[in-house]
PDB file of N, CA and C in Angstrom:
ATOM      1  N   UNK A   1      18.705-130.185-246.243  1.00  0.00           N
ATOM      2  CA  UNK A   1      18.708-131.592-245.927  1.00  0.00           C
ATOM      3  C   UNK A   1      20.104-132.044-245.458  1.00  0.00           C
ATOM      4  N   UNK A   2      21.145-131.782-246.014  1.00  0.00           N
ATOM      5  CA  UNK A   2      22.552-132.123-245.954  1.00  0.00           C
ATOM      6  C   UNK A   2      22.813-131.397-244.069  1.00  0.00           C
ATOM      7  N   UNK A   3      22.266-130.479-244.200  1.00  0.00           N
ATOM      8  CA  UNK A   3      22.332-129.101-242.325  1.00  0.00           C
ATOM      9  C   UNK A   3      22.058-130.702-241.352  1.00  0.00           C
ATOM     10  N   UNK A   4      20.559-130.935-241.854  1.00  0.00           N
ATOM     11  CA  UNK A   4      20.088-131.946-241.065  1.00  0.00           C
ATOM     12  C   UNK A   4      20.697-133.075-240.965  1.00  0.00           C
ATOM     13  N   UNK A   5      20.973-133.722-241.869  1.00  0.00           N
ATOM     14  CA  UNK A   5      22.055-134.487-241.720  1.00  0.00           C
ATOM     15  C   UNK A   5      23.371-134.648-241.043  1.00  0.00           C
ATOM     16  N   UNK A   6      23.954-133.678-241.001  1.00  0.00           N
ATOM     17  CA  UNK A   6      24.808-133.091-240.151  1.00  0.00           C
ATOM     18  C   UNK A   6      24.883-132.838-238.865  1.00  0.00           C
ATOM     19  N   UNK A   7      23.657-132.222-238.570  1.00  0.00           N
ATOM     20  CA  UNK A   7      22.922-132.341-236.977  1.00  0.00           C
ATOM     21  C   UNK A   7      23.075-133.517-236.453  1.00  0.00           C
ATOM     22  N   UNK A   8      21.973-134.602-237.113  1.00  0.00           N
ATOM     23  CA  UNK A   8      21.597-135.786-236.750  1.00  0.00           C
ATOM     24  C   UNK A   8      22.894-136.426-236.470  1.00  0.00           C
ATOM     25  N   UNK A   9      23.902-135.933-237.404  1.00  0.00           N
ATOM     26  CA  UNK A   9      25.533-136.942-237.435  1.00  0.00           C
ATOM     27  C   UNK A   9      26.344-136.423-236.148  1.00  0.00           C
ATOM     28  N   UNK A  10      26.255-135.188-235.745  1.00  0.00           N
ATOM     29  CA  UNK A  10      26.604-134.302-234.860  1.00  0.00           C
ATOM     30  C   UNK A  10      26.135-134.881-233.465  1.00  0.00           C
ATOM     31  N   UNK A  11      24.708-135.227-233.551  1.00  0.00           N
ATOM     32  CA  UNK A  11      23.535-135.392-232.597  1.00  0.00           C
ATOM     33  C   UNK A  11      24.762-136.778-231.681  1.00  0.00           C
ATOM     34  N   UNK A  12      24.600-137.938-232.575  1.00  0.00           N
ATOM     35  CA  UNK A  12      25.175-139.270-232.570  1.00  0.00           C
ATOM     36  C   UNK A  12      26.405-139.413-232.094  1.00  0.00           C
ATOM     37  N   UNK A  13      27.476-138.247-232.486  1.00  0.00           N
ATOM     38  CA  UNK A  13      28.714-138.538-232.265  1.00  0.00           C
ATOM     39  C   UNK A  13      28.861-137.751-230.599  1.00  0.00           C
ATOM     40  N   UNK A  14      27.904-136.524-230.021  1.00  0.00           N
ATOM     41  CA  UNK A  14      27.736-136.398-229.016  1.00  0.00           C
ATOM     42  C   UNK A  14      26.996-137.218-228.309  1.00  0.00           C
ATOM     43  N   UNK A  15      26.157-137.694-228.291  1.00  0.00           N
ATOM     44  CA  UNK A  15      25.640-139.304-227.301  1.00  0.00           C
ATOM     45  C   UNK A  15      26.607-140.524-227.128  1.00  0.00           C
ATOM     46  N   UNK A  16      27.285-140.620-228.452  1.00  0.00           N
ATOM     47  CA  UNK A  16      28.479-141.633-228.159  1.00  0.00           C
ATOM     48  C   UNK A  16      29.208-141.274-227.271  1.00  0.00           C
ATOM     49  N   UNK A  17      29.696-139.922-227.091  1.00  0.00           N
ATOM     50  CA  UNK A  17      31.151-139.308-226.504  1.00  0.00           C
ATOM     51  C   UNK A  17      30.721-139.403-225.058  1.00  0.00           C
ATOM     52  N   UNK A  18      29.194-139.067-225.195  1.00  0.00           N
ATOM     53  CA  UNK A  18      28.358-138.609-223.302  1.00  0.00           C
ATOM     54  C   UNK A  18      28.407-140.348-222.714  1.00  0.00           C
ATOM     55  N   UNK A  19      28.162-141.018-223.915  1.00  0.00           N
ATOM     56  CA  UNK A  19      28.171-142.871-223.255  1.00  0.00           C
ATOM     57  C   UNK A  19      29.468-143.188-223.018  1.00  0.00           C
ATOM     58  N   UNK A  20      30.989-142.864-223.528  1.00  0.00           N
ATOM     59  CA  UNK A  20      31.799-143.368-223.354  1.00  0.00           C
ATOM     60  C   UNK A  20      32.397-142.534-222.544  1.00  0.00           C
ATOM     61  N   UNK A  21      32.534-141.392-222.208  1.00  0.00           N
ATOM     62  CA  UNK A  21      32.767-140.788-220.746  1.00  0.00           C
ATOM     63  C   UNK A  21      32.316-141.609-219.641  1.00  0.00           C
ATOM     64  N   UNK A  22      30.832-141.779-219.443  1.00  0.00           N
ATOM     65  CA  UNK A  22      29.959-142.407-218.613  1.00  0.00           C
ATOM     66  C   UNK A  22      31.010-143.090-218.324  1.00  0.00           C
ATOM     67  N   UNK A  23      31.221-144.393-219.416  1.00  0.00           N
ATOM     68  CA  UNK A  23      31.437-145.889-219.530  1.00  0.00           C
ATOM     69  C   UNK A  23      33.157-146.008-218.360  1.00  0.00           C
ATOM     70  N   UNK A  24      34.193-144.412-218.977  1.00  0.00           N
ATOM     71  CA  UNK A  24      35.200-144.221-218.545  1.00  0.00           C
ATOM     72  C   UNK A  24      34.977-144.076-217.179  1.00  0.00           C
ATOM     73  N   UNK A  25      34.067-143.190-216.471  1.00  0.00           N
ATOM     74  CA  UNK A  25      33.520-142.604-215.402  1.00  0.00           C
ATOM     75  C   UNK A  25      33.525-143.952-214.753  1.00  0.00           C
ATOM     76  N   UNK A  26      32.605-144.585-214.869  1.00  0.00           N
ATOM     77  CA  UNK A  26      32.121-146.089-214.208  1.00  0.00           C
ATOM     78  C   UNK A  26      33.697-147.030-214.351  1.00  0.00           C
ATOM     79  N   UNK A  27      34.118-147.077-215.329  1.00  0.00           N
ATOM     80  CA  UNK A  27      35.394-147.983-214.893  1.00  0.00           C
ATOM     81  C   UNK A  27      36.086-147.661-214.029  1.00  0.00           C
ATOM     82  N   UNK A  28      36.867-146.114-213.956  1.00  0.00           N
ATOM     83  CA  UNK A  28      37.832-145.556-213.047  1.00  0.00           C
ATOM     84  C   UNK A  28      37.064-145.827-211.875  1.00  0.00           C
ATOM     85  N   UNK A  29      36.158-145.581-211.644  1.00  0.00           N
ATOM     86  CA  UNK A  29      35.393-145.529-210.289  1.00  0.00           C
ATOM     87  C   UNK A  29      35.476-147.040-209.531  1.00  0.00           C
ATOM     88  N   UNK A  30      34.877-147.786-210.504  1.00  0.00           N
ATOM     89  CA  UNK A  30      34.900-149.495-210.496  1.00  0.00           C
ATOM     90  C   UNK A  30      36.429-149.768-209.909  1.00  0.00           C
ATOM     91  N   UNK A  31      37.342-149.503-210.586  1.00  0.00           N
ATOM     92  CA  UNK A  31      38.757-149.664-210.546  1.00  0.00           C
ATOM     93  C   UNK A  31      39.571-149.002-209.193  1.00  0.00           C
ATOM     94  N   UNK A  32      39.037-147.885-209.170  1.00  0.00           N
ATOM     95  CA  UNK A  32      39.215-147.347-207.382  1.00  0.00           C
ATOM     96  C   UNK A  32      38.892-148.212-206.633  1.00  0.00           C
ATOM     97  N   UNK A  33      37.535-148.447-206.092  1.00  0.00           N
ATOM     98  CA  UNK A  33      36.944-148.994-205.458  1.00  0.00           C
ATOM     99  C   UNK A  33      37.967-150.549-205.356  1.00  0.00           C
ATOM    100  N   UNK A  34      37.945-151.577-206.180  1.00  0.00           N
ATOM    101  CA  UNK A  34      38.791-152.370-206.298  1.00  0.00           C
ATOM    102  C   UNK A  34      40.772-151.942-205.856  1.00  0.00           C
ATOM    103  N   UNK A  35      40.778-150.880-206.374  1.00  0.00           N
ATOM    104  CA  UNK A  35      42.562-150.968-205.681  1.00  0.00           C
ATOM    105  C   UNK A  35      42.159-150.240-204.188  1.00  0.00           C
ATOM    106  N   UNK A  36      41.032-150.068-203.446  1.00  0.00           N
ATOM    107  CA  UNK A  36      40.933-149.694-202.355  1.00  0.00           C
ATOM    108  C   UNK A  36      40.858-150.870-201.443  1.00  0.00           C
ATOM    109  N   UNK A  37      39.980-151.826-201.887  1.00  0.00           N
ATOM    110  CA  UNK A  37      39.545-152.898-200.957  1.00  0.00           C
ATOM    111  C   UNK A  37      41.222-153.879-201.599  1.00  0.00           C
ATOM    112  N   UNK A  38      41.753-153.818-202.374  1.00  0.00           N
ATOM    113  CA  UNK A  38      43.308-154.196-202.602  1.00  0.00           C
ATOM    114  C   UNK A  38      44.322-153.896-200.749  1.00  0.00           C
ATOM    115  N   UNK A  39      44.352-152.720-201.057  1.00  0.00           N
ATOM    116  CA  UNK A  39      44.878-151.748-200.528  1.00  0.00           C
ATOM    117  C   UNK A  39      44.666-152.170-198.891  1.00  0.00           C
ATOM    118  N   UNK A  40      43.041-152.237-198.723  1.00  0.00           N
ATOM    119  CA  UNK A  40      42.606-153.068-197.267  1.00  0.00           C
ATOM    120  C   UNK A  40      43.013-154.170-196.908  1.00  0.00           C
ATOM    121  N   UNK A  41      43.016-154.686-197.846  1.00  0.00           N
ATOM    122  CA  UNK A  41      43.445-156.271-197.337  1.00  0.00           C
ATOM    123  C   UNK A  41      44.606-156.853-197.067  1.00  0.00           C
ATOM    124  N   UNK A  42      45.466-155.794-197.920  1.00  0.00           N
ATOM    125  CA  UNK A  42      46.844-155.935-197.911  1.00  0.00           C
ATOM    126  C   UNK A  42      47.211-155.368-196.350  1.00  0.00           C
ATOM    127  N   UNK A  43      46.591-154.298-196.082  1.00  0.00           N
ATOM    128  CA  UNK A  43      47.148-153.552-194.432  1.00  0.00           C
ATOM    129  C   UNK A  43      46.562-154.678-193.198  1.00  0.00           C
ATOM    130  N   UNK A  44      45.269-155.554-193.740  1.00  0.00           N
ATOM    131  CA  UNK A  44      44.669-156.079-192.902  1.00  0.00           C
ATOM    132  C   UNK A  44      45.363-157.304-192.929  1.00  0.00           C
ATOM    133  N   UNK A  45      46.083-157.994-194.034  1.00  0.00           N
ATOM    134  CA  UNK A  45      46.777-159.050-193.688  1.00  0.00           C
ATOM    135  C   UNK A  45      48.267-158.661-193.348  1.00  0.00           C
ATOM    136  N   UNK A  46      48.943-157.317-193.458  1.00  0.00           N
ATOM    137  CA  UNK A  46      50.405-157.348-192.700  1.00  0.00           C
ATOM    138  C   UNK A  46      49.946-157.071-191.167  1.00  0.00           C
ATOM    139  N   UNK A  47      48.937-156.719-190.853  1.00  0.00           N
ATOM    140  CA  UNK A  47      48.845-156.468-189.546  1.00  0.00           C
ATOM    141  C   UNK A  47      48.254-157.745-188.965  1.00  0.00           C
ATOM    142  N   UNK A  48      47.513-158.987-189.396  1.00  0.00           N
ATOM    143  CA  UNK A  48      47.307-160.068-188.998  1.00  0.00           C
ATOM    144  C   UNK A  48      48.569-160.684-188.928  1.00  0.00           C
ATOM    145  N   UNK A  49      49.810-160.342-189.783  1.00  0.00           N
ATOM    146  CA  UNK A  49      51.097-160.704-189.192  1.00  0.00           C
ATOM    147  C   UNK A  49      51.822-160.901-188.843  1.00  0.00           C
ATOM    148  N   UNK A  50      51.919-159.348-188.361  1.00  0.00           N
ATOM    149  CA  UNK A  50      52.170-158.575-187.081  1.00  0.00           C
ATOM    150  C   UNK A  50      52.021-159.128-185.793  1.00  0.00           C
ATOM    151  N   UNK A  51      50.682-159.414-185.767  1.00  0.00           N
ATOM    152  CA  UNK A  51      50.526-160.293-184.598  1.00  0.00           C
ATOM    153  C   UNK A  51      50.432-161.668-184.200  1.00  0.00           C
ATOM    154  N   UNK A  52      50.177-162.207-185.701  1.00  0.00           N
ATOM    155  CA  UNK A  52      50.748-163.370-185.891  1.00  0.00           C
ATOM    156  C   UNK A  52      52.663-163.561-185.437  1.00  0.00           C
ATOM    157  N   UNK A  53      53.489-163.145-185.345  1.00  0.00           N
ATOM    158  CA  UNK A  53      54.486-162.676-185.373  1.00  0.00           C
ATOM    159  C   UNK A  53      54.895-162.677-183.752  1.00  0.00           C
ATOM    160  N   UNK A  54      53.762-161.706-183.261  1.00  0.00           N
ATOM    161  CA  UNK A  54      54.114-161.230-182.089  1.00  0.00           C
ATOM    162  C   UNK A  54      53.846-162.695-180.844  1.00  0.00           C
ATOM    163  N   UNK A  55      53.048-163.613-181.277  1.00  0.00           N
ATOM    164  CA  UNK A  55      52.855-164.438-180.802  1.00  0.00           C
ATOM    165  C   UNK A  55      53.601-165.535-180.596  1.00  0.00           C
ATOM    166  N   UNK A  56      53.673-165.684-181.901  1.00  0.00           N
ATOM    167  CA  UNK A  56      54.964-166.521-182.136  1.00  0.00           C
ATOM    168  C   UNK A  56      56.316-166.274-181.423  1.00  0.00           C
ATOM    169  N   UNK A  57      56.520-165.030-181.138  1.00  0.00           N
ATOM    170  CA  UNK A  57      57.489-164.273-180.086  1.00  0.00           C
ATOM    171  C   UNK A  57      57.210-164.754-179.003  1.00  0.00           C
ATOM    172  N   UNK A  58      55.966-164.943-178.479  1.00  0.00           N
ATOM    173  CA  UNK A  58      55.829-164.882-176.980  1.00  0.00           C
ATOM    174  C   UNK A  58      56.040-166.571-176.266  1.00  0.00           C
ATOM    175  N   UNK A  59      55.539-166.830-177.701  1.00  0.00           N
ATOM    176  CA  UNK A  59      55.400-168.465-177.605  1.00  0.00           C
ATOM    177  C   UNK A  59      56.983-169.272-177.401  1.00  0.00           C
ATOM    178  N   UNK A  60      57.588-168.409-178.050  1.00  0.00           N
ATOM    179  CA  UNK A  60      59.199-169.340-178.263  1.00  0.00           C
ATOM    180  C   UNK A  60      59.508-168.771-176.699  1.00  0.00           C
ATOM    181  N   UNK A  61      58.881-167.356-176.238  1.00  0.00           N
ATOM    182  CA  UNK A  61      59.870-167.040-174.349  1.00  0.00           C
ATOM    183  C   UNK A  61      58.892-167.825-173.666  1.00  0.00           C
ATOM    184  N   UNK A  62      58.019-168.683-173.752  1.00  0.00           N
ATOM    185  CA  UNK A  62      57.202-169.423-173.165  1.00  0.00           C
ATOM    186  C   UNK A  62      58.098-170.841-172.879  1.00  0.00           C
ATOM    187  N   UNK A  63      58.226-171.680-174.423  1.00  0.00           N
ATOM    188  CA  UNK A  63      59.140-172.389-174.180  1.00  0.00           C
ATOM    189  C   UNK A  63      60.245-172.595-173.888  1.00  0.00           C
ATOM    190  N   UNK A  64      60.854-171.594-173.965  1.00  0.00           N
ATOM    191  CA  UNK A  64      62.530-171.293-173.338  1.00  0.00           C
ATOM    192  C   UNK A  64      62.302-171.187-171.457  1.00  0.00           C
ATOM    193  N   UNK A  65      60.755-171.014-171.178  1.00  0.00           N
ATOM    194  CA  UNK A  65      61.214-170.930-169.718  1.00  0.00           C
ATOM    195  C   UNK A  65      60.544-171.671-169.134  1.00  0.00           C
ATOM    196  N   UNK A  66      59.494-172.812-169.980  1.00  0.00           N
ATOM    197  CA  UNK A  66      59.284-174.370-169.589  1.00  0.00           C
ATOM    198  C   UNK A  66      60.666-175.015-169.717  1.00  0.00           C
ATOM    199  N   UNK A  67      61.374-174.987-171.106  1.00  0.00           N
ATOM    200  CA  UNK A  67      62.227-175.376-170.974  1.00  0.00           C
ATOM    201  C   UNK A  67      63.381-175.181-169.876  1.00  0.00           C
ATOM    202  N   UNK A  68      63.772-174.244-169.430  1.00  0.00           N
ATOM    203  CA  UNK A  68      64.269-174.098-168.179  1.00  0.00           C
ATOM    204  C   UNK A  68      63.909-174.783-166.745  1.00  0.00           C
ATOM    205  N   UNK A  69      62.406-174.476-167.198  1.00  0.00           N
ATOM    206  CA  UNK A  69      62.174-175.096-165.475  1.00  0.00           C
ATOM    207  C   UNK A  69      62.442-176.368-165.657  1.00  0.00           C
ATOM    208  N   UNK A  70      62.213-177.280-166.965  1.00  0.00           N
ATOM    209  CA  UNK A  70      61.802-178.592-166.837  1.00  0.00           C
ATOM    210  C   UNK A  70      64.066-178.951-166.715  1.00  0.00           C
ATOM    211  N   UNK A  71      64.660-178.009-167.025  1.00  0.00           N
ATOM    212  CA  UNK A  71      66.254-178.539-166.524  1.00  0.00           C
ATOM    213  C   UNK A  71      66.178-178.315-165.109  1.00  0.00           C
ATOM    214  N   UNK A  72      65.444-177.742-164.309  1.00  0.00           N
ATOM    215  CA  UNK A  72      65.392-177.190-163.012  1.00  0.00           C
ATOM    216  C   UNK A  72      64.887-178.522-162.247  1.00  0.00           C
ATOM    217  N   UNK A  73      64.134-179.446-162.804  1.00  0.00           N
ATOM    218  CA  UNK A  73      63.420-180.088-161.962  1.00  0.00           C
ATOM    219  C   UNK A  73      64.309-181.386-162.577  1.00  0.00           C
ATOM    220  N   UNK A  74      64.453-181.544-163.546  1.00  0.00           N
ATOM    221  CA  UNK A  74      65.842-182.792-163.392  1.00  0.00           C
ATOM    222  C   UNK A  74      66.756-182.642-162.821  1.00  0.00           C
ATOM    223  N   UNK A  75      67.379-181.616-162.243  1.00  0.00           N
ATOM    224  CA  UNK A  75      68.415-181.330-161.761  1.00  0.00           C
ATOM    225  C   UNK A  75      68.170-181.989-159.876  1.00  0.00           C
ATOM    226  N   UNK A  76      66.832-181.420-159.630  1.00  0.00           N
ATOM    227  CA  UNK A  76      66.157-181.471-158.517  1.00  0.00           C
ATOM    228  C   UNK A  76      65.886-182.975-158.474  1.00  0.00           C
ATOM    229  N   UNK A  77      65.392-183.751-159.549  1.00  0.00           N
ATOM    230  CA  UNK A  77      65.338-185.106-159.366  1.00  0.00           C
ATOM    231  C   UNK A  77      66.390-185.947-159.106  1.00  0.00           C
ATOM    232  N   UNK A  78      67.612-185.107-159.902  1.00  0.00           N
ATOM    233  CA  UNK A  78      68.805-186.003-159.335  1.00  0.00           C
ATOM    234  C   UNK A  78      69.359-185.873-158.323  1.00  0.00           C
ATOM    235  N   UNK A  79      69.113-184.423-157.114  1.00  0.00           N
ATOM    236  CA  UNK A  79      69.573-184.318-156.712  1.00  0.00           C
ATOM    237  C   UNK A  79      68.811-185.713-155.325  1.00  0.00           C
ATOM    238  N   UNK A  80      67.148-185.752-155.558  1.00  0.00           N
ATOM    239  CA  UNK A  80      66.551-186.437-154.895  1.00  0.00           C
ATOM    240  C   UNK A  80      67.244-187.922-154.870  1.00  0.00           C
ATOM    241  N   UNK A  81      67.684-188.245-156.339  1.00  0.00           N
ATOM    242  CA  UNK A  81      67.867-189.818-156.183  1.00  0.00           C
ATOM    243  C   UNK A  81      69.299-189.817-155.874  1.00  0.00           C
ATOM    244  N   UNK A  82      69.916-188.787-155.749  1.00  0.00           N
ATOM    245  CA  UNK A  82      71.518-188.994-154.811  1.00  0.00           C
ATOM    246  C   UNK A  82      71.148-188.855-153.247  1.00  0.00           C
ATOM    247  N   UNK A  83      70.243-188.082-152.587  1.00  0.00           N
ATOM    248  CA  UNK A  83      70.100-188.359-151.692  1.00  0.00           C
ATOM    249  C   UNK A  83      68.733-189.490-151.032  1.00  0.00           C
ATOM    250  N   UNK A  84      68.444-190.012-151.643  1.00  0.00           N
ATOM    251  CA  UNK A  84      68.455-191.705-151.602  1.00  0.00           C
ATOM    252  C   UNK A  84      69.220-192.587-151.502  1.00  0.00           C
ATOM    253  N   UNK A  85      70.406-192.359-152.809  1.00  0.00           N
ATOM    254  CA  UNK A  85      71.024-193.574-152.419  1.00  0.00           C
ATOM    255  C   UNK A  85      72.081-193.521-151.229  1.00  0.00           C
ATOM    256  N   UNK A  86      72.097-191.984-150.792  1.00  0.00           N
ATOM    257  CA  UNK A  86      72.928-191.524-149.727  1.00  0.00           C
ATOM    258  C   UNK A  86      72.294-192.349-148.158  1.00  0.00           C
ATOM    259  N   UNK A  87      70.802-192.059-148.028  1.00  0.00           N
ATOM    260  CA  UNK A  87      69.984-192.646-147.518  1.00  0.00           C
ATOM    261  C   UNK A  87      70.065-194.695-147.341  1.00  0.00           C
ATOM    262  N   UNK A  88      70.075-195.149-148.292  1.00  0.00           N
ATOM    263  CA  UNK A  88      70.206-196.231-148.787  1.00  0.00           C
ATOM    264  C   UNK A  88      71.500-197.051-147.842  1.00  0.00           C
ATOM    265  N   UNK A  89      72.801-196.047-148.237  1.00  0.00           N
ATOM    266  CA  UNK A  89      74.279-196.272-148.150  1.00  0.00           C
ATOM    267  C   UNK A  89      73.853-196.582-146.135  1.00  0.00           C
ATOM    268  N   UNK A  90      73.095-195.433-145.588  1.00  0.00           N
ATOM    269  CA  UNK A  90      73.116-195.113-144.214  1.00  0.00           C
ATOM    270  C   UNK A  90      72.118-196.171-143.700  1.00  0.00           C
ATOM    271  N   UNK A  91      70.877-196.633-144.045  1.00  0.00           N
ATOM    272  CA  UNK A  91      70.655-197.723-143.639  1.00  0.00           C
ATOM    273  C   UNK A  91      71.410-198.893-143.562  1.00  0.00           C
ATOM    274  N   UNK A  92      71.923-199.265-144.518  1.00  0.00           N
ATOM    275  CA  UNK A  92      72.795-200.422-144.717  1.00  0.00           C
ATOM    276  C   UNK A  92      73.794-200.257-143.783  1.00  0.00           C
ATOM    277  N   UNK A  93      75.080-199.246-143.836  1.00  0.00           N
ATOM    278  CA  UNK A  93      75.323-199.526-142.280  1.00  0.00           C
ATOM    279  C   UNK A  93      75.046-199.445-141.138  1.00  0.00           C
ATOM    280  N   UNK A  94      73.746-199.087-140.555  1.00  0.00           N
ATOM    281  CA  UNK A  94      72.742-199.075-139.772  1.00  0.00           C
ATOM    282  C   UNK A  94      72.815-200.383-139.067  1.00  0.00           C
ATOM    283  N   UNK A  95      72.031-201.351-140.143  1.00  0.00           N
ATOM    284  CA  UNK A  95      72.029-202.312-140.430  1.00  0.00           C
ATOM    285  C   UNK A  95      73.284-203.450-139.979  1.00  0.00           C
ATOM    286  N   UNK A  96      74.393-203.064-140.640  1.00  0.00           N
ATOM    287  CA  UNK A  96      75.423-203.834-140.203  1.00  0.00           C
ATOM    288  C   UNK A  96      75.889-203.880-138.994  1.00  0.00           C
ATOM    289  N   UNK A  97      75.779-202.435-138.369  1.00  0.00           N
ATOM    290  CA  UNK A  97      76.539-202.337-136.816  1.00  0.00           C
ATOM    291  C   UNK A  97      75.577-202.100-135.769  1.00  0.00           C
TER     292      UNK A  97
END
């Protein structure tokens, strides 16, 4: 009776050990899976940065060469309203003589 007992106690403490392997099995696995899709998101948001980044690059030589033109065309406007009033000056003595 005591053999059997022993078995049965034997029996129990191997089903526990086979459930908590399992249980270990399923976490590590669980836990991979999770530092993998970690792991993704992290490469998928430095590389959304990346080009976030790269844009932002392109965008500032965008405005540096609006900005340029737009000194290009004031320059051009003044040069228009000096030769107006150059214009202006030449009617008027036109005018007088």
């Amino acid at each position: 009776m005591a053999a059997t007992l022993l078995r049965e106690i034997s029996k129990d403490e191997h089903e526990r050990a086979r459930l908590r392997s399992r249980r270990m099995y399923e976490t590590d696995r669980i836990s991979d899976l999770l530092t993998a899709e970690e792991r993704g998101e992290i490469r998928a948001n430095e590389k959304w940065q990346a080009v976030v980044a790269d844009k932002d690059a392109k965008l500032f030589e965008k405005e540096i060469i609006i900005n340029d033109k737009d000194l290009k065309i004031a320059d051009k406007d003044a040069q228009i309203e000096l030769l107006r009033l150059q214009v202006d000056e030449l009617k008027a003595i036109n005018a007088k003589g």
